[in-house]
ModelCIF file with pLDDT and N, C-alpha, C, O atoms, coordinates in Angstrom:
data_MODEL
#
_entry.id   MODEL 
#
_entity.id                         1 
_entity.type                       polymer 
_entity.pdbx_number_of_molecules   1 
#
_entity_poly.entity_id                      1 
_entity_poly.type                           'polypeptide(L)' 
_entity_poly.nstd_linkage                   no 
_entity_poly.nstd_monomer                   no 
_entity_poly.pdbx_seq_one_letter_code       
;(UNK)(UNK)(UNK)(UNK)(UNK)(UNK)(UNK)(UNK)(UNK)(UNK)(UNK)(UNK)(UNK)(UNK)(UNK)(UNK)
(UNK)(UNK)(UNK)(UNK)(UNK)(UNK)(UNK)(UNK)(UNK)(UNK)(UNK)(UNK)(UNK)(UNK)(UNK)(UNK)
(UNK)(UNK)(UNK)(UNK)(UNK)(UNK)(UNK)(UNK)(UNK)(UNK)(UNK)(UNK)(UNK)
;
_entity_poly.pdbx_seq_one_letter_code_can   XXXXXXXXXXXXXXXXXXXXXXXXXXXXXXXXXXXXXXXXXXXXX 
_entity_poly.pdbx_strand_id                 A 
#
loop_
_entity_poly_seq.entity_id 
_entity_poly_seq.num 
_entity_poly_seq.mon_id 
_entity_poly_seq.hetero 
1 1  UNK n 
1 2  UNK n 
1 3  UNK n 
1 4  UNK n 
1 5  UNK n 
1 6  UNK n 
1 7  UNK n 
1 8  UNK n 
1 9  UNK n 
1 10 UNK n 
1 11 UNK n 
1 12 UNK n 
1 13 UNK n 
1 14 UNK n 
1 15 UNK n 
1 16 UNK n 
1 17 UNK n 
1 18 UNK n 
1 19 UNK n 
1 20 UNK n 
1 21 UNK n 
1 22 UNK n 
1 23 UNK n 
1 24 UNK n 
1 25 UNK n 
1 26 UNK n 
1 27 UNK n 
1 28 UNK n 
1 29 UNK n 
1 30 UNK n 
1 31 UNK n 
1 32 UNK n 
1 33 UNK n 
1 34 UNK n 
1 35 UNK n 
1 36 UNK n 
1 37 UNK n 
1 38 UNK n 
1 39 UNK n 
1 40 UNK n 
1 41 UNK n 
1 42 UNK n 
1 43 UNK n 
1 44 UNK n 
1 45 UNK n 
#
_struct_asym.id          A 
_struct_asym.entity_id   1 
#
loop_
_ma_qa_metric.id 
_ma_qa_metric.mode 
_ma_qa_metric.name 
_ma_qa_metric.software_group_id 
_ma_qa_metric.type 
1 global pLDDT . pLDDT 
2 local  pLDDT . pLDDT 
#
_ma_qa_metric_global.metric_id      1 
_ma_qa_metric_global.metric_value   80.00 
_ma_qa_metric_global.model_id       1 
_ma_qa_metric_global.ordinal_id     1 
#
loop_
_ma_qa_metric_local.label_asym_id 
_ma_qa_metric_local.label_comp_id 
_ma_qa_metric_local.label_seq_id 
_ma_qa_metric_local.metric_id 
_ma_qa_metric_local.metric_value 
_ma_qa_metric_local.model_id 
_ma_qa_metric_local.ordinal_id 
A UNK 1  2 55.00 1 1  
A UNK 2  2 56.00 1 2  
A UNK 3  2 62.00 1 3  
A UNK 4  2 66.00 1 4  
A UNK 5  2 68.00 1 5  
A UNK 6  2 71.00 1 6  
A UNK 7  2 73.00 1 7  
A UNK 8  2 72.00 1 8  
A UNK 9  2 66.00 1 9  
A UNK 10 2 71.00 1 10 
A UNK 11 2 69.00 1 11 
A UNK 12 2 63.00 1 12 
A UNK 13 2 67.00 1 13 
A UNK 14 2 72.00 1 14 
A UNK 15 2 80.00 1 15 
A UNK 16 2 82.00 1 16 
A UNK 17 2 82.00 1 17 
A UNK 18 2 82.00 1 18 
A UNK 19 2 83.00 1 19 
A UNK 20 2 86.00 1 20 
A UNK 21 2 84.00 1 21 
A UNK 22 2 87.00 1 22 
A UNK 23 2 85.00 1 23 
A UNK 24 2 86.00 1 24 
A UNK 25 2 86.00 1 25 
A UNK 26 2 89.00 1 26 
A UNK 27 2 90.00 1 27 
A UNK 28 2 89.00 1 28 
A UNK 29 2 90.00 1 29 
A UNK 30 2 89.00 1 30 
A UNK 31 2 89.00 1 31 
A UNK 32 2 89.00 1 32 
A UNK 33 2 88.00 1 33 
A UNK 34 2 86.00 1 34 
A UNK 35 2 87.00 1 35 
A UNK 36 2 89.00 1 36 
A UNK 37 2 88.00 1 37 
A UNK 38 2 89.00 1 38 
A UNK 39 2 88.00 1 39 
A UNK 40 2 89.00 1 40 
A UNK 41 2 86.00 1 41 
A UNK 42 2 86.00 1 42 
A UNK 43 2 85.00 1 43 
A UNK 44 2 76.00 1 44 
A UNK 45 2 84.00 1 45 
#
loop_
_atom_site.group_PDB 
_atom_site.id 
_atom_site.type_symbol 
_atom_site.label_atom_id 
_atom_site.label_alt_id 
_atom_site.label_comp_id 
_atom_site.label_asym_id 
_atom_site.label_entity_id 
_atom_site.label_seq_id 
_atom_site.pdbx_PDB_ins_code 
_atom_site.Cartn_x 
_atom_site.Cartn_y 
_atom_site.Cartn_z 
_atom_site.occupancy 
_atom_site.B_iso_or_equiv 
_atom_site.pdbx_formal_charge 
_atom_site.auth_seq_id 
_atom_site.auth_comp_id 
_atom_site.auth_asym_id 
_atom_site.auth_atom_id 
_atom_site.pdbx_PDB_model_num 
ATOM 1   N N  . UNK A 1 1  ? -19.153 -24.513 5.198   1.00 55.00 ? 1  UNK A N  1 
ATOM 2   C CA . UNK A 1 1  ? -17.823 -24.277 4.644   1.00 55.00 ? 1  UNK A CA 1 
ATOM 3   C C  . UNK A 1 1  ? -16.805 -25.198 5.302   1.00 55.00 ? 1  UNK A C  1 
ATOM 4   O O  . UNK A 1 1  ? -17.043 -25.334 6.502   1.00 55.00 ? 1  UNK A O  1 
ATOM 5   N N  . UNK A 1 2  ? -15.513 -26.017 4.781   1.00 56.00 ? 2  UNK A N  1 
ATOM 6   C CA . UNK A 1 2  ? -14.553 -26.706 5.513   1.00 56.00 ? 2  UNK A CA 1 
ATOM 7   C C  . UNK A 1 2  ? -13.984 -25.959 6.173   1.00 56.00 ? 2  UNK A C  1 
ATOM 8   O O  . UNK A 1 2  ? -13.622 -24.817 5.888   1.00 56.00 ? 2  UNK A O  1 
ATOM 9   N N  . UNK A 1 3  ? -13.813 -26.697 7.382   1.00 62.00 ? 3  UNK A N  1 
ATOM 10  C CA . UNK A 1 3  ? -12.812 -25.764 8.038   1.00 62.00 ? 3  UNK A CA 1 
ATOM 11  C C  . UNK A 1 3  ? -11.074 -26.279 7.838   1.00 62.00 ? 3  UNK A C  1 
ATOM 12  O O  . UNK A 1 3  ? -10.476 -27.089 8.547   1.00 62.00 ? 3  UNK A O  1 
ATOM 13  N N  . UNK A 1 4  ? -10.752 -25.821 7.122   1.00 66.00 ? 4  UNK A N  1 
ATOM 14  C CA . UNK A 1 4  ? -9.234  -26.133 6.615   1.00 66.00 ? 4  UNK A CA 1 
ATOM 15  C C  . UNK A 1 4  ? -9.093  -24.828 6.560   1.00 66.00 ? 4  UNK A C  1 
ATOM 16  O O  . UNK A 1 4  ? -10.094 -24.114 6.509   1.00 66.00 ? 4  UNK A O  1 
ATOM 17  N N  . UNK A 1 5  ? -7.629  -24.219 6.561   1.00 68.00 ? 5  UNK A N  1 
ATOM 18  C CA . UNK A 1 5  ? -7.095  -23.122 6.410   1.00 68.00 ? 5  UNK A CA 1 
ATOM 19  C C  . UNK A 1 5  ? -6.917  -22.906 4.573   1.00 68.00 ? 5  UNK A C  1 
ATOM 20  O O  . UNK A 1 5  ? -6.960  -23.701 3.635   1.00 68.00 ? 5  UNK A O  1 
ATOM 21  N N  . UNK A 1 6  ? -6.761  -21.808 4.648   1.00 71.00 ? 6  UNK A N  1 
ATOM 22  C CA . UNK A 1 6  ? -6.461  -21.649 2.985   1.00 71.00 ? 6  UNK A CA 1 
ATOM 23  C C  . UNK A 1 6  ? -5.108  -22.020 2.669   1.00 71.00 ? 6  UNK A C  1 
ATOM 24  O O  . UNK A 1 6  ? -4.238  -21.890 3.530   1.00 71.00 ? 6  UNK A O  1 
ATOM 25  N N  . UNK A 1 7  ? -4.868  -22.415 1.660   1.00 73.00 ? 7  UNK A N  1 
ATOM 26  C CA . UNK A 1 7  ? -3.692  -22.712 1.134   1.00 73.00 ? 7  UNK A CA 1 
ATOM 27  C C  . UNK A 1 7  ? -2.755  -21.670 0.663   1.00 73.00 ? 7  UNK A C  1 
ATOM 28  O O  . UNK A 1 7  ? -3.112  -20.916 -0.242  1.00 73.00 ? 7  UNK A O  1 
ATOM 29  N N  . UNK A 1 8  ? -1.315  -21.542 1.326   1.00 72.00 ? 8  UNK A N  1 
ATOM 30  C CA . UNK A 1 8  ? -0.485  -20.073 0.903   1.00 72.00 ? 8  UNK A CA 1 
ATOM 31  C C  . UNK A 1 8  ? -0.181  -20.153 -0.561  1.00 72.00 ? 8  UNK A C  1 
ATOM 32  O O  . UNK A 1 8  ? 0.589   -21.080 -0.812  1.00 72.00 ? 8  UNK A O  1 
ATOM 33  N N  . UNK A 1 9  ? -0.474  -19.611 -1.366  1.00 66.00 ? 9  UNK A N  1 
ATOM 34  C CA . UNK A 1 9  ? -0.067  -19.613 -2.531  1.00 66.00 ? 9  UNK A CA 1 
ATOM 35  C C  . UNK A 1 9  ? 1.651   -19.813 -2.942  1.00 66.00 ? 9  UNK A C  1 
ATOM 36  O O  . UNK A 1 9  ? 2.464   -19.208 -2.242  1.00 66.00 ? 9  UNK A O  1 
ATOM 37  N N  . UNK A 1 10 ? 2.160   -20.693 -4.116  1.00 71.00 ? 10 UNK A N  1 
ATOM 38  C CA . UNK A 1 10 ? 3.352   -21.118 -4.219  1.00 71.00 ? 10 UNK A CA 1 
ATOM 39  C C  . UNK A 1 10 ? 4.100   -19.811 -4.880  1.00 71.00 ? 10 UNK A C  1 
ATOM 40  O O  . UNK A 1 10 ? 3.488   -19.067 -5.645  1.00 71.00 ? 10 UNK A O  1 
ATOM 41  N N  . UNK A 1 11 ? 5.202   -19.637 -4.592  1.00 69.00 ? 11 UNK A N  1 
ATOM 42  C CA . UNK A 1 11 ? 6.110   -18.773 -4.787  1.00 69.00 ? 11 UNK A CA 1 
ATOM 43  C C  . UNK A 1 11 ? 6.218   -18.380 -6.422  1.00 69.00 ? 11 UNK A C  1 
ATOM 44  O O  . UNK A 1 11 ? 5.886   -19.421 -6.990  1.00 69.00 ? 11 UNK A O  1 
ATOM 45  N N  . UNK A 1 12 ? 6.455   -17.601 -7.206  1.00 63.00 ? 12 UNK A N  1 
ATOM 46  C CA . UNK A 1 12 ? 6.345   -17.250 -8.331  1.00 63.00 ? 12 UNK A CA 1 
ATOM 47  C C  . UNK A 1 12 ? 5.239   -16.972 -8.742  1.00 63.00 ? 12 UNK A C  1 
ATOM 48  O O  . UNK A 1 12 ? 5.176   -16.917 -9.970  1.00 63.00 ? 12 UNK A O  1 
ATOM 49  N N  . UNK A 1 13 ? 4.049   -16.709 -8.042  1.00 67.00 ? 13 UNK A N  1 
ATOM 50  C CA . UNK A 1 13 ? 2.752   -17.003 -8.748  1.00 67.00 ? 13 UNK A CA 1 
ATOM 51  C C  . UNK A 1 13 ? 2.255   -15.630 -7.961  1.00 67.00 ? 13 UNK A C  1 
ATOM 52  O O  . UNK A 1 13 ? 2.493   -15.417 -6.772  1.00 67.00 ? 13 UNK A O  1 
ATOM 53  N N  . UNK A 1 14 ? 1.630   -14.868 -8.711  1.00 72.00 ? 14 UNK A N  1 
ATOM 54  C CA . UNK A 1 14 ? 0.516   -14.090 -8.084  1.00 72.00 ? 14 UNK A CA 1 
ATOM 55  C C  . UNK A 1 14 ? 0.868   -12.645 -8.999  1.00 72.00 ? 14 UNK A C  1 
ATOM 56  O O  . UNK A 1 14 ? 1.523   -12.541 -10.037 1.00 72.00 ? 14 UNK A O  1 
ATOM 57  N N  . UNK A 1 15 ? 0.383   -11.915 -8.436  1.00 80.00 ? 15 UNK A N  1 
ATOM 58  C CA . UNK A 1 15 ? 0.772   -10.269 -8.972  1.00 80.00 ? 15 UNK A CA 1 
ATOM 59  C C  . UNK A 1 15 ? 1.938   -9.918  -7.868  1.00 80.00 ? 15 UNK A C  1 
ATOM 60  O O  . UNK A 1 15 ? 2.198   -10.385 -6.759  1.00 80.00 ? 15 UNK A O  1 
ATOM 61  N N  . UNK A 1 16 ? 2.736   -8.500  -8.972  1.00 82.00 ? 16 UNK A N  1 
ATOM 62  C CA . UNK A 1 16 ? 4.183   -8.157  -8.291  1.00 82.00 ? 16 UNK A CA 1 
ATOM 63  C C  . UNK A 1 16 ? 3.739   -7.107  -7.904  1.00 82.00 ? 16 UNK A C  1 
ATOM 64  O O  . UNK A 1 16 ? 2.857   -6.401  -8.393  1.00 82.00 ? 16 UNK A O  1 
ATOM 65  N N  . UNK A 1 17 ? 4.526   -6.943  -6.744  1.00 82.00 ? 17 UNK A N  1 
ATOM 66  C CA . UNK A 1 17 ? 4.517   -5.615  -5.577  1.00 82.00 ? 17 UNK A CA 1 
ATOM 67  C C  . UNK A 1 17 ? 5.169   -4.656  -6.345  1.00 82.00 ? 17 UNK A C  1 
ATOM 68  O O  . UNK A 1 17 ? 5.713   -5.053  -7.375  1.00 82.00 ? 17 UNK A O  1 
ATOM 69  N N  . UNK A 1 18 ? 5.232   -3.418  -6.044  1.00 82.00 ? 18 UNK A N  1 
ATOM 70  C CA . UNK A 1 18 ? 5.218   -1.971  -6.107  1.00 82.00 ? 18 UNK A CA 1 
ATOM 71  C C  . UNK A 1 18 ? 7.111   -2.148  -6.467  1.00 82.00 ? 18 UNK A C  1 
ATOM 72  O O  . UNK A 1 18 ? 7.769   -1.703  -7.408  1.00 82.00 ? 18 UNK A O  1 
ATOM 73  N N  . UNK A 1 19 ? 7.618   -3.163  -5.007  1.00 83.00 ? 19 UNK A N  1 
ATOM 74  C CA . UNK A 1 19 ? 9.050   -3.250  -4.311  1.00 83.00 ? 19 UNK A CA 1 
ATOM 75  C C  . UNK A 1 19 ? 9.696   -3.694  -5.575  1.00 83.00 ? 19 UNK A C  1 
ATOM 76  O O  . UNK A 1 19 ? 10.810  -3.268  -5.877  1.00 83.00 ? 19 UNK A O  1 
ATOM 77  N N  . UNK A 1 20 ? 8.786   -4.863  -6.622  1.00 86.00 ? 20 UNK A N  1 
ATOM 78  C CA . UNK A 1 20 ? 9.476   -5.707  -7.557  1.00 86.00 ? 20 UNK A CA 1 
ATOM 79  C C  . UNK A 1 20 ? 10.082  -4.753  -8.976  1.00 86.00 ? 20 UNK A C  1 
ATOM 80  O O  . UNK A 1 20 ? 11.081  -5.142  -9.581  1.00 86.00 ? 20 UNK A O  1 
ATOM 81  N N  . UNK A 1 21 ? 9.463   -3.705  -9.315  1.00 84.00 ? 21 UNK A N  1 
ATOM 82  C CA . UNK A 1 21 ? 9.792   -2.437  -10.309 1.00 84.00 ? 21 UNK A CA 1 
ATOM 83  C C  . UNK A 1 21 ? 10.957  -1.463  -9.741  1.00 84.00 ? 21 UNK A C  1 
ATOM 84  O O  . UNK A 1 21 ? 10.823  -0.304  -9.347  1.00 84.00 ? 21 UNK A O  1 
ATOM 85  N N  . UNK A 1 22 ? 11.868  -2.066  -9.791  1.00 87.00 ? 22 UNK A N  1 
ATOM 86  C CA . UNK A 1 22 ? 12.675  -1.605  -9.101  1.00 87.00 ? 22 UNK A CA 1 
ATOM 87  C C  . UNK A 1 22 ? 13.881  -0.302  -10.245 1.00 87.00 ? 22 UNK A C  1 
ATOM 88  O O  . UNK A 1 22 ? 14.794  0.457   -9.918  1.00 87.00 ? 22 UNK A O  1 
ATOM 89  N N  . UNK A 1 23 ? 13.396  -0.547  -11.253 1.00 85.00 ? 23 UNK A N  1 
ATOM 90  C CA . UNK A 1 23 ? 14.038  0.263   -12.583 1.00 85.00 ? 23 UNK A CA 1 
ATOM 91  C C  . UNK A 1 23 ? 13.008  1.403   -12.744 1.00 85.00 ? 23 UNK A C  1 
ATOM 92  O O  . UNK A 1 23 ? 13.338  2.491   -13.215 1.00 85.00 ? 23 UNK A O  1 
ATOM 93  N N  . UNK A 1 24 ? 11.657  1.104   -12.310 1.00 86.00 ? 24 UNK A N  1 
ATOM 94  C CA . UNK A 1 24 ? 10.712  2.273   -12.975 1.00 86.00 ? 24 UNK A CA 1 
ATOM 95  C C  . UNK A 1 24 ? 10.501  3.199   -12.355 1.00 86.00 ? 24 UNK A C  1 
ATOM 96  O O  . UNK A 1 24 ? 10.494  2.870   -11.169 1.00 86.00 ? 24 UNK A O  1 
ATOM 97  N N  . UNK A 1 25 ? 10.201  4.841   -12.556 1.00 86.00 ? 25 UNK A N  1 
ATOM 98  C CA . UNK A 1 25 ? 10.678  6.054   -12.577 1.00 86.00 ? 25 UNK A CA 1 
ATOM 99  C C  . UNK A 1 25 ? 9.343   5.952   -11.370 1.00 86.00 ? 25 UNK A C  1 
ATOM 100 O O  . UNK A 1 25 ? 8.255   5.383   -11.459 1.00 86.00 ? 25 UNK A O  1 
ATOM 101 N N  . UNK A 1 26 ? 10.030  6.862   -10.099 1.00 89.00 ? 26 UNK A N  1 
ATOM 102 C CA . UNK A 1 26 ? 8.973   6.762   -9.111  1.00 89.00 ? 26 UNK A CA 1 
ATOM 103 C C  . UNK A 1 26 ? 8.618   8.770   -8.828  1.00 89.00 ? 26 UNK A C  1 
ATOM 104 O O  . UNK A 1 26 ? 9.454   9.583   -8.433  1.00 89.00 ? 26 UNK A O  1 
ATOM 105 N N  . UNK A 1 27 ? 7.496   8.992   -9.108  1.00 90.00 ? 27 UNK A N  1 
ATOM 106 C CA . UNK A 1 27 ? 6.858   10.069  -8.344  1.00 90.00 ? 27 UNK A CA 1 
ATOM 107 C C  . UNK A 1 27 ? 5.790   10.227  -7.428  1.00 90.00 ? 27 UNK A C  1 
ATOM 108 O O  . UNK A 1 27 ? 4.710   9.650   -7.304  1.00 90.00 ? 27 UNK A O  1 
ATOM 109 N N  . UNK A 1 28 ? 6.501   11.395  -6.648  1.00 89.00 ? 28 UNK A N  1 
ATOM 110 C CA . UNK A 1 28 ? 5.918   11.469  -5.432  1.00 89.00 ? 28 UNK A CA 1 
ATOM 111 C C  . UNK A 1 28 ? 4.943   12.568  -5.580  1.00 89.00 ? 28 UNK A C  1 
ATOM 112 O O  . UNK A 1 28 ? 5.092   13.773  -5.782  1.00 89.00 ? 28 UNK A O  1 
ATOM 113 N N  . UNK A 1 29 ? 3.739   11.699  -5.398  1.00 90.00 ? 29 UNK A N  1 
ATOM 114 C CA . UNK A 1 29 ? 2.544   12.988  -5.042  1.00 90.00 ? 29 UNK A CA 1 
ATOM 115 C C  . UNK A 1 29 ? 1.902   13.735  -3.780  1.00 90.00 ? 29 UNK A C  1 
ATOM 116 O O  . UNK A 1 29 ? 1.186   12.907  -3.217  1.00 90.00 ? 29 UNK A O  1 
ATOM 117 N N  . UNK A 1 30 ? 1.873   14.662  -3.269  1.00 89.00 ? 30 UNK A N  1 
ATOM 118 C CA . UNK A 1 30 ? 2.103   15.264  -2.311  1.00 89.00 ? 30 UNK A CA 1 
ATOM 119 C C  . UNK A 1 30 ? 0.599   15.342  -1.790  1.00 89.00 ? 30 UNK A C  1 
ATOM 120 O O  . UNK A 1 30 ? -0.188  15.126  -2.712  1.00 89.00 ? 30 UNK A O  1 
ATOM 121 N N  . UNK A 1 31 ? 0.105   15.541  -0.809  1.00 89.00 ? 31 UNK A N  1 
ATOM 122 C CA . UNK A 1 31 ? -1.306  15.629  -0.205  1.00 89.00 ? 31 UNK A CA 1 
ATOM 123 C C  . UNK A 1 31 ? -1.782  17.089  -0.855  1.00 89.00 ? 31 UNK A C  1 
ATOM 124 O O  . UNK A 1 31 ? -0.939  17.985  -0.867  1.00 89.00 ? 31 UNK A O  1 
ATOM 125 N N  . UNK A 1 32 ? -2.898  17.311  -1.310  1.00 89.00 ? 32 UNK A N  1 
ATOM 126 C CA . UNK A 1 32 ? -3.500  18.443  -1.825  1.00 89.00 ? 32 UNK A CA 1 
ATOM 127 C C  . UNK A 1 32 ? -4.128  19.698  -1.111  1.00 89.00 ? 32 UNK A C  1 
ATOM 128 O O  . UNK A 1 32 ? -4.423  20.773  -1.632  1.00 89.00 ? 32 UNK A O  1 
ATOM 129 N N  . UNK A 1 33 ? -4.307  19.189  0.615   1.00 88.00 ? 33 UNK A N  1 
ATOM 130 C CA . UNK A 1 33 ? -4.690  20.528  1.437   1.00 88.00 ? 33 UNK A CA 1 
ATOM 131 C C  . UNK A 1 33 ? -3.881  19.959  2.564   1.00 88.00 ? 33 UNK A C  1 
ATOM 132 O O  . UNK A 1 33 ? -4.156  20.798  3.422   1.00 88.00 ? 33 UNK A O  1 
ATOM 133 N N  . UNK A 1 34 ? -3.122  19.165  3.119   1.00 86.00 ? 34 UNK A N  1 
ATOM 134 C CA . UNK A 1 34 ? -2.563  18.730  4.210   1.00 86.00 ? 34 UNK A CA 1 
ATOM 135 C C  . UNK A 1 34 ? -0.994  18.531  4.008   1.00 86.00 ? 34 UNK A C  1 
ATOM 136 O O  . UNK A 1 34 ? -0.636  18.138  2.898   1.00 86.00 ? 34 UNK A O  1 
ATOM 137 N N  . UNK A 1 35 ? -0.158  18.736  4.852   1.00 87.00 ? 35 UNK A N  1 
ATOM 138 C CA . UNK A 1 35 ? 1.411   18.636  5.178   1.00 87.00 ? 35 UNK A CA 1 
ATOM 139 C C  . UNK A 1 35 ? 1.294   18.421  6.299   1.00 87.00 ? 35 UNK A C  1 
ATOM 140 O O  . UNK A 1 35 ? 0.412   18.530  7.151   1.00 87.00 ? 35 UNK A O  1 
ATOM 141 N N  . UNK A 1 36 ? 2.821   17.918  6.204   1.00 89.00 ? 36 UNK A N  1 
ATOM 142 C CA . UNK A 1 36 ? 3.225   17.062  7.514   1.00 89.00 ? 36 UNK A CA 1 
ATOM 143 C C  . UNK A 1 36 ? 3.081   17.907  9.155   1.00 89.00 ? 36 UNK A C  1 
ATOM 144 O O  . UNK A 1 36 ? 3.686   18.972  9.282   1.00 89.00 ? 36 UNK A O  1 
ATOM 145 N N  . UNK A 1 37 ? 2.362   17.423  10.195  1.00 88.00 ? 37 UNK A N  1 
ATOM 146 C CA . UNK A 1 37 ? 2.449   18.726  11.112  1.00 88.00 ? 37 UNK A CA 1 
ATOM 147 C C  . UNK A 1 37 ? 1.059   19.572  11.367  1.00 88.00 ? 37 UNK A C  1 
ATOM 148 O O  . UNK A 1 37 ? 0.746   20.154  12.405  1.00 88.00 ? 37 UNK A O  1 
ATOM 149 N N  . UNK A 1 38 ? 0.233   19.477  10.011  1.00 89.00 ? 38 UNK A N  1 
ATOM 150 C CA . UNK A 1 38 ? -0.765  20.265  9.744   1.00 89.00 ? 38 UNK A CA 1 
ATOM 151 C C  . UNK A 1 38 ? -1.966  19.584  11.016  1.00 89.00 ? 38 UNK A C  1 
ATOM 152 O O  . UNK A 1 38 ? -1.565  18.604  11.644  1.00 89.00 ? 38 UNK A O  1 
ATOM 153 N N  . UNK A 1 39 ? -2.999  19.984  11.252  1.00 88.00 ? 39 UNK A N  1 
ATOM 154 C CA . UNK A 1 39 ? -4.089  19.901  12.071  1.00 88.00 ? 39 UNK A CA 1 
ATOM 155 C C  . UNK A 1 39 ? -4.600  19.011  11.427  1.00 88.00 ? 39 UNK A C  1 
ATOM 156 O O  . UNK A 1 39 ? -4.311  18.769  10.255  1.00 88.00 ? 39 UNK A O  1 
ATOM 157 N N  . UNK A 1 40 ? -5.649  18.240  12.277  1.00 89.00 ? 40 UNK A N  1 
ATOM 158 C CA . UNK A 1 40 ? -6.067  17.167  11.767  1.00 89.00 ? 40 UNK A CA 1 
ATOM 159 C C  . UNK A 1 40 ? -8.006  17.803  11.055  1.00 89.00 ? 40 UNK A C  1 
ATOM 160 O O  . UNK A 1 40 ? -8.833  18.467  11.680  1.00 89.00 ? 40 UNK A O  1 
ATOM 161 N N  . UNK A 1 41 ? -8.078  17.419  10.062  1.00 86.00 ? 41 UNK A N  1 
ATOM 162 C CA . UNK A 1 41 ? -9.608  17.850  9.380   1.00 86.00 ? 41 UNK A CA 1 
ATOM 163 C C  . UNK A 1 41 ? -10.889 16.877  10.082  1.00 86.00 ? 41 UNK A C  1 
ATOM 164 O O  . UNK A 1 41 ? -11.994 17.100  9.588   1.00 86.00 ? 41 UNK A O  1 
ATOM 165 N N  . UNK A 1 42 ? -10.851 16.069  10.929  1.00 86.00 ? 42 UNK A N  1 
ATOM 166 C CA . UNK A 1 42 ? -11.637 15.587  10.934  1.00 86.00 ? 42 UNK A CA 1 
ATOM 167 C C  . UNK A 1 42 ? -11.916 15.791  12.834  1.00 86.00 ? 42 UNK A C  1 
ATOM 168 O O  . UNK A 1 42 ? -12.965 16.202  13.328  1.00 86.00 ? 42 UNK A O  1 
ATOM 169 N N  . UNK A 1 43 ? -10.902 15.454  13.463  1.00 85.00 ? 43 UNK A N  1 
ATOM 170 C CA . UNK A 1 43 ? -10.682 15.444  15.246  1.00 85.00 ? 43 UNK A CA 1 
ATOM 171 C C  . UNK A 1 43 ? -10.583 17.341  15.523  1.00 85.00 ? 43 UNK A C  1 
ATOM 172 O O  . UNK A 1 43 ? -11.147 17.991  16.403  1.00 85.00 ? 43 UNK A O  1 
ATOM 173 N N  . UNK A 1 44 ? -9.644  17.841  14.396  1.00 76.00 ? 44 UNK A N  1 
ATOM 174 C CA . UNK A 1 44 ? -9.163  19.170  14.565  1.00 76.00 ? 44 UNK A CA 1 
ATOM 175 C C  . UNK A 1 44 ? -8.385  19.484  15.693  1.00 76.00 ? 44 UNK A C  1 
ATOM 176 O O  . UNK A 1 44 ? -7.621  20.449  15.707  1.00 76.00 ? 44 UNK A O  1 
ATOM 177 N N  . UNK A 1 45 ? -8.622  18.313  17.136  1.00 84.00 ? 45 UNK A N  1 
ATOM 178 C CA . UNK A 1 45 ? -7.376  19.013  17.929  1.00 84.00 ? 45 UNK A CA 1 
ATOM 179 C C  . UNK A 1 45 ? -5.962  17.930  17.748  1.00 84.00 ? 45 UNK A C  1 
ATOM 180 O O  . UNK A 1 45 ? -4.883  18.232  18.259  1.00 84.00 ? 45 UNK A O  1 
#
């Protein structure tokens, strides 16, 4: 394989972040057996 670094892709080009929808309707889905605070399921302490 060359060893050259990859090339950063040029500005305008790629897929848009989450940040770029900045008009579209955002919901929040909540964890289904865990809240904030709660014990941990896997360590438990």
């Amino acid at each position: 394989k060359p060893n050259n670094p990859p090339k950063k892709p040029r500005k305008g080009h790629g897929r848009n972040g989450a940040s770029a929808y900045t008009g579209a309707k955002k919901v929040v889905v909540s964890h289904e057996s865990l809240k904030h605070g709660d014990p941990c399921l896997e360590c438990i302490n």
